[in-house]
PDB file of N, CA and C in Angstrom:
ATOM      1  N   UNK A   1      76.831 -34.752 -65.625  1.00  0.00           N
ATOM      2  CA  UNK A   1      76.912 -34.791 -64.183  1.00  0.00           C
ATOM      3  C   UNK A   1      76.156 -33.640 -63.531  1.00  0.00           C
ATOM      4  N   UNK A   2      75.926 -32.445 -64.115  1.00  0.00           N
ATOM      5  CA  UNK A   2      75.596 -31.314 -63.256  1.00  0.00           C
ATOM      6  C   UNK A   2      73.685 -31.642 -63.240  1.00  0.00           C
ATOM      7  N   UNK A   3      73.650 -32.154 -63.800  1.00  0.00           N
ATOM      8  CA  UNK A   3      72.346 -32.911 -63.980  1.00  0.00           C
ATOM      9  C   UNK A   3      71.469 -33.734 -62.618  1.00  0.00           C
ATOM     10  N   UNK A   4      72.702 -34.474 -62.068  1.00  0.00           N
ATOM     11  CA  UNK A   4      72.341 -35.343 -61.287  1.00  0.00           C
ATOM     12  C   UNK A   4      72.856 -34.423 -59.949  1.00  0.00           C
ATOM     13  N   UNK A   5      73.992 -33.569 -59.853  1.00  0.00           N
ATOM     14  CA  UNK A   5      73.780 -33.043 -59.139  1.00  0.00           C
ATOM     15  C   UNK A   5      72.779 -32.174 -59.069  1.00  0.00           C
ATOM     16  N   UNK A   6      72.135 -31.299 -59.670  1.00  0.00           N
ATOM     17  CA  UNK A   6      71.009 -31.231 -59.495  1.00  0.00           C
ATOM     18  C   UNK A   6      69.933 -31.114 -58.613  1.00  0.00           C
ATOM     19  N   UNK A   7      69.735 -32.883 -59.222  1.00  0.00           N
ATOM     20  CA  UNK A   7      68.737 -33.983 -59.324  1.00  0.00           C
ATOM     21  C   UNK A   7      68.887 -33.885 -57.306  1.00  0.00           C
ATOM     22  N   UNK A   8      70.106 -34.071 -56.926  1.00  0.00           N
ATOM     23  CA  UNK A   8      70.209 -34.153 -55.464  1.00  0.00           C
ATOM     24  C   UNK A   8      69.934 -32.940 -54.518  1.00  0.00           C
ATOM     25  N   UNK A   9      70.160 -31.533 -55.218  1.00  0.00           N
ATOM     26  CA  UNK A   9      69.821 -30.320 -54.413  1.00  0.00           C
ATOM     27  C   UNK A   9      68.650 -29.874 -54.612  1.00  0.00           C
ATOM     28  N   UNK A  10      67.952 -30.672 -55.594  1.00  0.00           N
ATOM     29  CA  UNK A  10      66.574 -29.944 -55.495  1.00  0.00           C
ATOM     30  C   UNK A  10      65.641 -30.626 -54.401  1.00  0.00           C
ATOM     31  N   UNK A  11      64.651 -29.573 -53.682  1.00  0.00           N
ATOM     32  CA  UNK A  11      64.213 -29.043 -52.231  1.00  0.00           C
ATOM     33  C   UNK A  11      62.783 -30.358 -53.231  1.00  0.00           C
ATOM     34  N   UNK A  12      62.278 -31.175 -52.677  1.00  0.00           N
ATOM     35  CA  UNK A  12      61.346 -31.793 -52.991  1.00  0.00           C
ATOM     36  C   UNK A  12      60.522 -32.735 -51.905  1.00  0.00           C
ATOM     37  N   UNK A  13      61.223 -33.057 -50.575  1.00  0.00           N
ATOM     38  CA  UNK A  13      60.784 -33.792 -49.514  1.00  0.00           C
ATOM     39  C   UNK A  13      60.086 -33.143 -48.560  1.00  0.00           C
ATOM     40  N   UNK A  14      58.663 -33.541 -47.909  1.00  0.00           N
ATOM     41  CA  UNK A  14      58.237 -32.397 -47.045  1.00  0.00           C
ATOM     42  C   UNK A  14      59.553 -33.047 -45.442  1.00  0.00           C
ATOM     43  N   UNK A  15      58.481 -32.277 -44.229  1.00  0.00           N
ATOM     44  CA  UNK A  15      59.501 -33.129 -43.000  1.00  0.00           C
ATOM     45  C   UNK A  15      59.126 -34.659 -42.742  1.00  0.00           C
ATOM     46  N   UNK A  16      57.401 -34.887 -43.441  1.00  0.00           N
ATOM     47  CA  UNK A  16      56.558 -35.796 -42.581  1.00  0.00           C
ATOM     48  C   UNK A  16      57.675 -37.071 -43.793  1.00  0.00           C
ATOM     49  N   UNK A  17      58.080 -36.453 -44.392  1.00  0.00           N
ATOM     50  CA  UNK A  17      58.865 -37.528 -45.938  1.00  0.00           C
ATOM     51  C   UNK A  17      60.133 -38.135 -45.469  1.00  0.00           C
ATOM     52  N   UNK A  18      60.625 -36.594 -45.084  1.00  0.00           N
ATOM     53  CA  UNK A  18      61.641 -36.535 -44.349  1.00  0.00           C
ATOM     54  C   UNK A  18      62.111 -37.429 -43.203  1.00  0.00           C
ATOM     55  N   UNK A  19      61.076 -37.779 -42.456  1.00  0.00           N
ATOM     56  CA  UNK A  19      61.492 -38.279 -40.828  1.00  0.00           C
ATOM     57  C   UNK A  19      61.450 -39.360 -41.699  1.00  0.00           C
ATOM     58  N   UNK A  20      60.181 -40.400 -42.563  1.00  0.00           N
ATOM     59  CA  UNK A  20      59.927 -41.545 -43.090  1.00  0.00           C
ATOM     60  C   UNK A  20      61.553 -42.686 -43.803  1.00  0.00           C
ATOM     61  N   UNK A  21      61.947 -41.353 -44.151  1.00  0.00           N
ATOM     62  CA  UNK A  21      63.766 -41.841 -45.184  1.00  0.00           C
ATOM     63  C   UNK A  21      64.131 -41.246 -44.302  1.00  0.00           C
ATOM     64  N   UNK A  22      64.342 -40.810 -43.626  1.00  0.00           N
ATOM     65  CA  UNK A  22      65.668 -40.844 -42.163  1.00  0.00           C
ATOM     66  C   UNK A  22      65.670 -41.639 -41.109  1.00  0.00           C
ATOM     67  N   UNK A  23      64.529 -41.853 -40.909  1.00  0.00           N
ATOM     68  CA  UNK A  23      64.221 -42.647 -39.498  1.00  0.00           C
ATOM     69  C   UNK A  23      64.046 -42.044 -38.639  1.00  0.00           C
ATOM     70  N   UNK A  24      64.716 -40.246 -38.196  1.00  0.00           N
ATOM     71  CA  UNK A  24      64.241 -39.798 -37.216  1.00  0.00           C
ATOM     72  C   UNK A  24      62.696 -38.927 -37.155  1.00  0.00           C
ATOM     73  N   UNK A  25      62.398 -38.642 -35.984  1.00  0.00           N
ATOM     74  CA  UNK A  25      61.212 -37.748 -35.780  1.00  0.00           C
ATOM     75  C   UNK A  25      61.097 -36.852 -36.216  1.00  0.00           C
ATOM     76  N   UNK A  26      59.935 -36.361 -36.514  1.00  0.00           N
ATOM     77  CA  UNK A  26      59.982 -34.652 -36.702  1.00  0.00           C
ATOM     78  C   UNK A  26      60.441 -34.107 -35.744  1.00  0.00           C
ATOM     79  N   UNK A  27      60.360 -33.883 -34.603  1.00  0.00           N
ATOM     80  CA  UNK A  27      60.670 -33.409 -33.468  1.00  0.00           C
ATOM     81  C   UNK A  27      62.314 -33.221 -33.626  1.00  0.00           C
ATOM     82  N   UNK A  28      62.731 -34.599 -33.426  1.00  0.00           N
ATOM     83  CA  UNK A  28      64.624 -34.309 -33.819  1.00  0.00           C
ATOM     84  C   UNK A  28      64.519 -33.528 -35.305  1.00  0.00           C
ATOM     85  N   UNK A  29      64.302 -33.975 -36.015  1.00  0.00           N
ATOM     86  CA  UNK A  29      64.821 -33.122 -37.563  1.00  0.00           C
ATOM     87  C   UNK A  29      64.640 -31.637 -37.593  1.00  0.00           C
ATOM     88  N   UNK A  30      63.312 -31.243 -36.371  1.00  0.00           N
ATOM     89  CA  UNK A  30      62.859 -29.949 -35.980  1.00  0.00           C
ATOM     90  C   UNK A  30      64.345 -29.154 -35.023  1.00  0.00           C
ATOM     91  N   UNK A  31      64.559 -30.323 -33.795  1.00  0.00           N
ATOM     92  CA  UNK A  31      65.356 -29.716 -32.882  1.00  0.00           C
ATOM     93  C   UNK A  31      67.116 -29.853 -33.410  1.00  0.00           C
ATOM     94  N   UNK A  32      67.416 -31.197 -34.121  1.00  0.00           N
ATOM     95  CA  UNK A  32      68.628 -31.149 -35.014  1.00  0.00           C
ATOM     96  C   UNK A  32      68.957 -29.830 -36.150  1.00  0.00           C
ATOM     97  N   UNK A  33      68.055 -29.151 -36.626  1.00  0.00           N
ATOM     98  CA  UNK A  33      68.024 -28.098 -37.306  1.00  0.00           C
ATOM     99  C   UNK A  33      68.196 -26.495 -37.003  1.00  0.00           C
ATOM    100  N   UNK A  34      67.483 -26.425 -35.805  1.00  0.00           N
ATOM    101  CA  UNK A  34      67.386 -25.057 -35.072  1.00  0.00           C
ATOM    102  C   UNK A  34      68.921 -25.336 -33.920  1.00  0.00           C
ATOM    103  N   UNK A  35      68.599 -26.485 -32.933  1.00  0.00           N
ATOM    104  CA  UNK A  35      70.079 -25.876 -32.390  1.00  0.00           C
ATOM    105  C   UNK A  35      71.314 -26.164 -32.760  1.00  0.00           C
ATOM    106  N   UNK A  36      71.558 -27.119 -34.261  1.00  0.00           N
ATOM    107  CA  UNK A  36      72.808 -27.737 -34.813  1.00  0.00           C
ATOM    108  C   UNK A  36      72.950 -27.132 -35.921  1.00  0.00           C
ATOM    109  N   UNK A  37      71.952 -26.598 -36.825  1.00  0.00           N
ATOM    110  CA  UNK A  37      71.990 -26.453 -37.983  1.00  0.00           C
ATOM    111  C   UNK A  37      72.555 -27.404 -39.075  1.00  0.00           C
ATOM    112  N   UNK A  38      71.745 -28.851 -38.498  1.00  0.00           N
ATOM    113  CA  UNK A  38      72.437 -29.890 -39.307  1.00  0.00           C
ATOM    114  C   UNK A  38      71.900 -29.625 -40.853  1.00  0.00           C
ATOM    115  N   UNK A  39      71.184 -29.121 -41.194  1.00  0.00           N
ATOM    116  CA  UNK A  39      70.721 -28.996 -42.238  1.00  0.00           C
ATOM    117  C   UNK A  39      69.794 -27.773 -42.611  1.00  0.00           C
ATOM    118  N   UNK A  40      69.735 -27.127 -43.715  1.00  0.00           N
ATOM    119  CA  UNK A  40      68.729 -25.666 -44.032  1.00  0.00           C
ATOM    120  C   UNK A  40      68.186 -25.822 -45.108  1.00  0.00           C
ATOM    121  N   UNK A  41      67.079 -26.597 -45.145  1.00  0.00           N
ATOM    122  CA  UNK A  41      66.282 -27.376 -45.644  1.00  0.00           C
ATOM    123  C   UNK A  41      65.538 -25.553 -46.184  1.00  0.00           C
ATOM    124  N   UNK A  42      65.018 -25.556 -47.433  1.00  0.00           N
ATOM    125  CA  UNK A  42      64.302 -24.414 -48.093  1.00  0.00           C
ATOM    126  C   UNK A  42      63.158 -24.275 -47.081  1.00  0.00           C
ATOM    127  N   UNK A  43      62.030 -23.089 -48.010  1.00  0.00           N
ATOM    128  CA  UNK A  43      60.542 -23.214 -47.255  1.00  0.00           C
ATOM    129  C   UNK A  43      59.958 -22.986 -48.582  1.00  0.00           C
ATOM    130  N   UNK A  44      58.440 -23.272 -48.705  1.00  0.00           N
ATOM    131  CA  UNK A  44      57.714 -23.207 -49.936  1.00  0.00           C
ATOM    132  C   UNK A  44      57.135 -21.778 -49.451  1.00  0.00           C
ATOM    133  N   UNK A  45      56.205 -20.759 -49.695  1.00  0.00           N
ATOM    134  CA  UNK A  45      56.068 -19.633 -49.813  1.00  0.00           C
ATOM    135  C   UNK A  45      55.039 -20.272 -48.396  1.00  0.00           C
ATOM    136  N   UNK A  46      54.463 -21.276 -48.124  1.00  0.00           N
ATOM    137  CA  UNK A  46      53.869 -21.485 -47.310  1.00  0.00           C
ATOM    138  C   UNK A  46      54.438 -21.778 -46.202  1.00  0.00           C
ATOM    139  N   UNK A  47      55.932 -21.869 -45.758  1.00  0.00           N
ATOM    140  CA  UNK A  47      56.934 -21.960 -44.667  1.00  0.00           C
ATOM    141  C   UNK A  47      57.344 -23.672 -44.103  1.00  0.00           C
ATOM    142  N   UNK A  48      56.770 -24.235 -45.281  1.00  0.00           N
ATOM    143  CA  UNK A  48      56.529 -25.533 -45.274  1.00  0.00           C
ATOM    144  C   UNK A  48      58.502 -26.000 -45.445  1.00  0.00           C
ATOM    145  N   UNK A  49      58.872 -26.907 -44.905  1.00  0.00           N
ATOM    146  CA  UNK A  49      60.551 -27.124 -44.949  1.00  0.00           C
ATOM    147  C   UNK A  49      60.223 -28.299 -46.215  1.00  0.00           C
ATOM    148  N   UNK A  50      61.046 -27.848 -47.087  1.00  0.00           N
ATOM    149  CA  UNK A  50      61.525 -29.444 -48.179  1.00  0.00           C
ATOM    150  C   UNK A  50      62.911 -29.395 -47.835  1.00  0.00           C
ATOM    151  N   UNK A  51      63.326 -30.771 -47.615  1.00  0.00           N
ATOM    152  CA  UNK A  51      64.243 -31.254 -47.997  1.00  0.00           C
ATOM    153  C   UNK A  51      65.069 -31.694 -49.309  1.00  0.00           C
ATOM    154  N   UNK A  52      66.418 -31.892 -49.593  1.00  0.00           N
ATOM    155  CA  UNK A  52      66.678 -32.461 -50.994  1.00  0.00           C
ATOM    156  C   UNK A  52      67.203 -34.007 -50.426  1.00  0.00           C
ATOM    157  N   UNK A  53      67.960 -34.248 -51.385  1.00  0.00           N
ATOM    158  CA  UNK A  53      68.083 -35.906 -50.858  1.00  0.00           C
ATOM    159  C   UNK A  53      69.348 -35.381 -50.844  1.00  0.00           C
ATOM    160  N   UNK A  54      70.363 -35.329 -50.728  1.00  0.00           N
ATOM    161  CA  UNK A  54      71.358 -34.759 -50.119  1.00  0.00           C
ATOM    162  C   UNK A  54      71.154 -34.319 -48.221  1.00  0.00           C
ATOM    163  N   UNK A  55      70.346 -33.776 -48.266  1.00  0.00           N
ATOM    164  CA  UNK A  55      70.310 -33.269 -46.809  1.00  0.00           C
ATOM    165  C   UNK A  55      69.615 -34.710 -46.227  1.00  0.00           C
ATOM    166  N   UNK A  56      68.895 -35.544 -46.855  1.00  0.00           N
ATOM    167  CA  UNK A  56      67.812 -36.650 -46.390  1.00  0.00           C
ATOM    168  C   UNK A  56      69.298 -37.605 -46.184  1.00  0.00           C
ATOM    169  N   UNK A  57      70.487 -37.827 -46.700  1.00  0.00           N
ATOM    170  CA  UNK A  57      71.795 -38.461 -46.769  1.00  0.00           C
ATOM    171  C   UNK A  57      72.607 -37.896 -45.627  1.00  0.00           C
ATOM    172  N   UNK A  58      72.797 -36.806 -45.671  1.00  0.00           N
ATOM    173  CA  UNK A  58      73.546 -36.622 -44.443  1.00  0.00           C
ATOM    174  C   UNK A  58      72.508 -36.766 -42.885  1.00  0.00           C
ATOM    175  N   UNK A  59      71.312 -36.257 -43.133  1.00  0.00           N
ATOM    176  CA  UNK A  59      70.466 -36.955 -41.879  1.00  0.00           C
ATOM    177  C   UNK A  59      70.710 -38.350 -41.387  1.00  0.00           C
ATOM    178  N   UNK A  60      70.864 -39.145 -42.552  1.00  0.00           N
ATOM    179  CA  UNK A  60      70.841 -40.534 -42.364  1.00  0.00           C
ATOM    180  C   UNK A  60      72.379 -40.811 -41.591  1.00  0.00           C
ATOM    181  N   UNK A  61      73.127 -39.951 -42.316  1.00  0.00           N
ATOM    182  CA  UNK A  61      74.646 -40.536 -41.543  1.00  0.00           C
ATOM    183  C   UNK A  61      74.671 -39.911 -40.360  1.00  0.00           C
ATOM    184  N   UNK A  62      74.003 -39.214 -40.069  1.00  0.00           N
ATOM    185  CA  UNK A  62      74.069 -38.237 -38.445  1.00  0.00           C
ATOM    186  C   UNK A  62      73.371 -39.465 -37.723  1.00  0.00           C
ATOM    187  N   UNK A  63      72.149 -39.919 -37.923  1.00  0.00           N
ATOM    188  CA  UNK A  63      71.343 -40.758 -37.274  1.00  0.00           C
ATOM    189  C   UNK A  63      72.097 -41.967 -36.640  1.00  0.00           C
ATOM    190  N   UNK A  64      73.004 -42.629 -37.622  1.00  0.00           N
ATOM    191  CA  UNK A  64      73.883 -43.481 -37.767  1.00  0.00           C
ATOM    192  C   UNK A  64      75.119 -43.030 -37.078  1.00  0.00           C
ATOM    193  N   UNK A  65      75.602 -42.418 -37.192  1.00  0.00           N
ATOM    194  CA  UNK A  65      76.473 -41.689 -35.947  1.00  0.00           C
ATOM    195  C   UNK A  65      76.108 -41.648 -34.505  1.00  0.00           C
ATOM    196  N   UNK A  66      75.022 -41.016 -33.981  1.00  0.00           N
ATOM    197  CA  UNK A  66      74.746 -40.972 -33.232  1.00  0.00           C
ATOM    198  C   UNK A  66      74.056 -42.657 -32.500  1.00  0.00           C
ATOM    199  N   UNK A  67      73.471 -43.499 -33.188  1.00  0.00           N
ATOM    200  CA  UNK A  67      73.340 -44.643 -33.208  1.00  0.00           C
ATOM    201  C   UNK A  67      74.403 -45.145 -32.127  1.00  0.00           C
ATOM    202  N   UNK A  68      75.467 -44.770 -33.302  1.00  0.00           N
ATOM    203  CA  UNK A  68      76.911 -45.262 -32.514  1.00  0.00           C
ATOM    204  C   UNK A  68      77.578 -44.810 -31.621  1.00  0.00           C
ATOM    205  N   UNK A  69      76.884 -44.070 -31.016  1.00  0.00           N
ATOM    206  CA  UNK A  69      77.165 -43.178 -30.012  1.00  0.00           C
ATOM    207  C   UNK A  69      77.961 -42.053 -29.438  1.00  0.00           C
ATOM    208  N   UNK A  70      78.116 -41.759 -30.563  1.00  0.00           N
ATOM    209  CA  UNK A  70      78.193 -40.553 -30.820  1.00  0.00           C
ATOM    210  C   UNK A  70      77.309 -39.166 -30.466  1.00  0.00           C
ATOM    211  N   UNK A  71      77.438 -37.898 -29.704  1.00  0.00           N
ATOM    212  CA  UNK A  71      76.685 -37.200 -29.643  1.00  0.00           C
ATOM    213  C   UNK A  71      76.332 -36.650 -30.455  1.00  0.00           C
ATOM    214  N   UNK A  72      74.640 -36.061 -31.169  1.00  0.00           N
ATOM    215  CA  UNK A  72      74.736 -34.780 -32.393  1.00  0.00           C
ATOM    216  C   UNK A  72      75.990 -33.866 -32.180  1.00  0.00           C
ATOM    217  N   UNK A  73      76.195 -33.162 -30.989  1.00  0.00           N
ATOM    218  CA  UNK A  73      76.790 -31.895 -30.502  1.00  0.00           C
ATOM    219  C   UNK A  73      78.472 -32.293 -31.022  1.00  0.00           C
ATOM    220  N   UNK A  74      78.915 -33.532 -31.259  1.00  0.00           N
ATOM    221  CA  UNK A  74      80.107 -34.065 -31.357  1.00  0.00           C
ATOM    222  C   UNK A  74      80.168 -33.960 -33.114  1.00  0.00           C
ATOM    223  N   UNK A  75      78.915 -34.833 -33.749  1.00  0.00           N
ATOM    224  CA  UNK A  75      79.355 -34.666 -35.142  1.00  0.00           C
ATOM    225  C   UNK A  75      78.478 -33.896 -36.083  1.00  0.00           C
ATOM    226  N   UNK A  76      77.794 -32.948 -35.362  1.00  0.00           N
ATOM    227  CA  UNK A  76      76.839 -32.000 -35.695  1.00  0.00           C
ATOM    228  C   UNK A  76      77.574 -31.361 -37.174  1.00  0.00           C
ATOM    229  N   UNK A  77      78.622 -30.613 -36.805  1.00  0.00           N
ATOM    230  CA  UNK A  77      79.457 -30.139 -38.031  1.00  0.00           C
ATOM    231  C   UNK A  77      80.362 -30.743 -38.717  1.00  0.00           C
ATOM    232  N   UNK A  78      80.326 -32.065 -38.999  1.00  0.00           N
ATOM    233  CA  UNK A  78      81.096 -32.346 -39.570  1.00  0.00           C
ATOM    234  C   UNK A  78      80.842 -32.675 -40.595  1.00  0.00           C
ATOM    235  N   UNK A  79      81.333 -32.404 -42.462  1.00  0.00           N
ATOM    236  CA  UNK A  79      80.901 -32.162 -43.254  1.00  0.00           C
ATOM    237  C   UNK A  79      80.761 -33.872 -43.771  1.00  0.00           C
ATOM    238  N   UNK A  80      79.611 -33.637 -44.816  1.00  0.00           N
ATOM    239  CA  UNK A  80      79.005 -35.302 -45.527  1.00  0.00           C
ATOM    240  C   UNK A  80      80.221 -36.094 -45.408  1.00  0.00           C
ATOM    241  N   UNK A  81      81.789 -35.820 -46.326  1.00  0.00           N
ATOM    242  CA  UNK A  81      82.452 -36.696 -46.156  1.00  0.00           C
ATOM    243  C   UNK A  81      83.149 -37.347 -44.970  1.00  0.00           C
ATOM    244  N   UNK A  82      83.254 -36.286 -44.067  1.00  0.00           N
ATOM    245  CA  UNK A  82      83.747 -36.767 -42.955  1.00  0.00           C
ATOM    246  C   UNK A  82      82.775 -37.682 -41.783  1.00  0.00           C
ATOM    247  N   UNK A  83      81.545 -37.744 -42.238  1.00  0.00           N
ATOM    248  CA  UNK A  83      80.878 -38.619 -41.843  1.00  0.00           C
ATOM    249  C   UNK A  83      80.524 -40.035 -42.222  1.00  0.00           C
ATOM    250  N   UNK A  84      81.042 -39.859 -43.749  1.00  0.00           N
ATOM    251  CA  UNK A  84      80.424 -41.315 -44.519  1.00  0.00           C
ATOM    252  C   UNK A  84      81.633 -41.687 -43.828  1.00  0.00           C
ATOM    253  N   UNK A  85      82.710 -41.381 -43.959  1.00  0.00           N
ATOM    254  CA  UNK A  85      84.721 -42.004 -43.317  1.00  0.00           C
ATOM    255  C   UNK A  85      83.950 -42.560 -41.873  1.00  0.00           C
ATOM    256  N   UNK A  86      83.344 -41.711 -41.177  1.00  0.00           N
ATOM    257  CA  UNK A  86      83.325 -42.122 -39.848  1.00  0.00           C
ATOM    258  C   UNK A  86      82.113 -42.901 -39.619  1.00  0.00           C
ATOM    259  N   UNK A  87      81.326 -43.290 -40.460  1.00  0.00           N
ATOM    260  CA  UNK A  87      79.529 -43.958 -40.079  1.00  0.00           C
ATOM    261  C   UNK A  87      80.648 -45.457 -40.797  1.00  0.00           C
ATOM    262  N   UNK A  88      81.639 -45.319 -42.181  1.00  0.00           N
ATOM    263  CA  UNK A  88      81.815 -46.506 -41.987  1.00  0.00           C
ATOM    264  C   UNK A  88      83.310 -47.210 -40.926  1.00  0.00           C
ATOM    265  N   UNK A  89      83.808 -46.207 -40.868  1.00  0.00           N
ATOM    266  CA  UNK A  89      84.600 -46.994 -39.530  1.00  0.00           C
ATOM    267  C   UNK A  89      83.805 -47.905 -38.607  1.00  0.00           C
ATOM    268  N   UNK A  90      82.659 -47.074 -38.068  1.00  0.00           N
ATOM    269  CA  UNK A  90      81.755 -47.445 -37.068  1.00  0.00           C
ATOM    270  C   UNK A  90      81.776 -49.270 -37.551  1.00  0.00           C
ATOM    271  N   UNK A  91      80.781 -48.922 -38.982  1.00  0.00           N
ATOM    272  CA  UNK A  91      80.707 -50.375 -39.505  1.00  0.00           C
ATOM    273  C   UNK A  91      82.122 -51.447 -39.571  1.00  0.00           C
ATOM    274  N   UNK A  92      82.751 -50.895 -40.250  1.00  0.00           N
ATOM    275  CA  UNK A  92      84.233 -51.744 -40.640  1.00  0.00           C
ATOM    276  C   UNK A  92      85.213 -51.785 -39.692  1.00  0.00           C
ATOM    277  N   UNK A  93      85.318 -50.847 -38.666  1.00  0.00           N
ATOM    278  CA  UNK A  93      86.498 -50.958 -37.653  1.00  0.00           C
ATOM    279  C   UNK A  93      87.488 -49.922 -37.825  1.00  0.00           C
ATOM    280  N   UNK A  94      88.485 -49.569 -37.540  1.00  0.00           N
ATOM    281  CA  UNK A  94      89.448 -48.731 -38.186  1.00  0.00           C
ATOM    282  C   UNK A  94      90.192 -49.764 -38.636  1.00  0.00           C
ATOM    283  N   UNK A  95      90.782 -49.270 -39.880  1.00  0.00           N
ATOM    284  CA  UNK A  95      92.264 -50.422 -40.371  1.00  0.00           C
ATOM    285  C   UNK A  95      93.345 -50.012 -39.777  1.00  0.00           C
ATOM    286  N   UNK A  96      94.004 -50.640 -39.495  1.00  0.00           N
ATOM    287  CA  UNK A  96      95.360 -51.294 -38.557  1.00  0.00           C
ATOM    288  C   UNK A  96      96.254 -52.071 -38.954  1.00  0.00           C
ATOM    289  N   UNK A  97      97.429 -51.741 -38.666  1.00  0.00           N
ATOM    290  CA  UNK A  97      98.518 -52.267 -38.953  1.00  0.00           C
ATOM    291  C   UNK A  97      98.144 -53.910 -38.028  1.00  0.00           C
ATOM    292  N   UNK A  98      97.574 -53.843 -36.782  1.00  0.00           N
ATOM    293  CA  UNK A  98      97.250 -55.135 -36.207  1.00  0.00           C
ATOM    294  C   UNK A  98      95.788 -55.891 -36.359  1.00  0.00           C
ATOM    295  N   UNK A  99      95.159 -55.115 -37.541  1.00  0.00           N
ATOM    296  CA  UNK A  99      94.091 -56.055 -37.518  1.00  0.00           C
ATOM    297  C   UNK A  99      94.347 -56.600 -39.136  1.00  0.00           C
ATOM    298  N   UNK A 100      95.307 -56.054 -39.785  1.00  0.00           N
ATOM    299  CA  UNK A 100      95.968 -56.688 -41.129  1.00  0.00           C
ATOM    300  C   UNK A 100      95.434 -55.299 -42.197  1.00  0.00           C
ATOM    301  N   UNK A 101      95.205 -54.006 -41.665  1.00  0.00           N
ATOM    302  CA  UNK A 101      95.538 -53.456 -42.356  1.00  0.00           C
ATOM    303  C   UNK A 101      96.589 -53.067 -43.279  1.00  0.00           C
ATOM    304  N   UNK A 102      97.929 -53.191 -42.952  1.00  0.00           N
ATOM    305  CA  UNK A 102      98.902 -53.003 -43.576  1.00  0.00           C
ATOM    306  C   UNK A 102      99.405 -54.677 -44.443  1.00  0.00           C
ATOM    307  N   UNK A 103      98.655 -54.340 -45.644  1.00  0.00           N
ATOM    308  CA  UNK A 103      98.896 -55.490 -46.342  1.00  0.00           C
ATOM    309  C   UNK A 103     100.603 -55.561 -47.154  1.00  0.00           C
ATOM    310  N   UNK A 104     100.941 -54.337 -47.133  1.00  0.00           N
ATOM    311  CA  UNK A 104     102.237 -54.350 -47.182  1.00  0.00           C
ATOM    312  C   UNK A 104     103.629 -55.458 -46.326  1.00  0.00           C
ATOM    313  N   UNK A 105     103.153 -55.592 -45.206  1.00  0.00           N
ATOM    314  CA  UNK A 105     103.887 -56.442 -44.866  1.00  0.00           C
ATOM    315  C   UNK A 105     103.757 -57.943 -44.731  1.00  0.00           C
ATOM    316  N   UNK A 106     104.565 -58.857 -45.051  1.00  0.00           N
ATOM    317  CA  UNK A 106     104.351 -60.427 -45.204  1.00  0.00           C
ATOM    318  C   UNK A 106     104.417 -61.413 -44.196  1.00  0.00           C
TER     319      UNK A 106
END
């Protein structure tokens, strides 16, 4: 396993890669970074930003958040898991005792 984790923190995406597997702009991934610190993407000795695919994953669920309308400024900090919970509510709904979440009862 420490392998593949890894495999996910290593800095290998430039930004122009970056925006391509996120969907957003350079511009947002530029301005999402400096005033949210959604992500602290390395620099190559040339000041060049790589990304890992980890940070290219949580971009994607921010994007998707905000999609849903959500503000950055709202889920700016909120850590990977608490976003995948909330990008798929978005998708699935919340479960509910009235939409038949509670399969417990007959």
């Amino acid at each position: 396993m420490k392998t593949l984790n890894y495999d996910l923190e290593r800095p290998r995406y430039s930004i122009g890669a970056a925006s391509r597997r996120t969907g957003l702009s350079i511009h947002v991934l530029r301005a999402w970074e400096r005033r949210y610190g959604v992500v602290r993407p390395s620099r190559t000795r040339g000041r060049q930003r790589l990304y890992t695919d980890a940070e290219l994953e949580r971009l994607r669920l921010l994007r998707r958040a905000t999609e849903a309308g959500r503000t950055i400024g709202q889920v700016a900090k909120l850590s990977t898991a608490e976003l995948q919970r909330l990008v798929g509510e978005v998708i699935m709904g919340p479960v509910s005792s009235e939409r038949g979440g509670d399969r417990t009862a007959a």
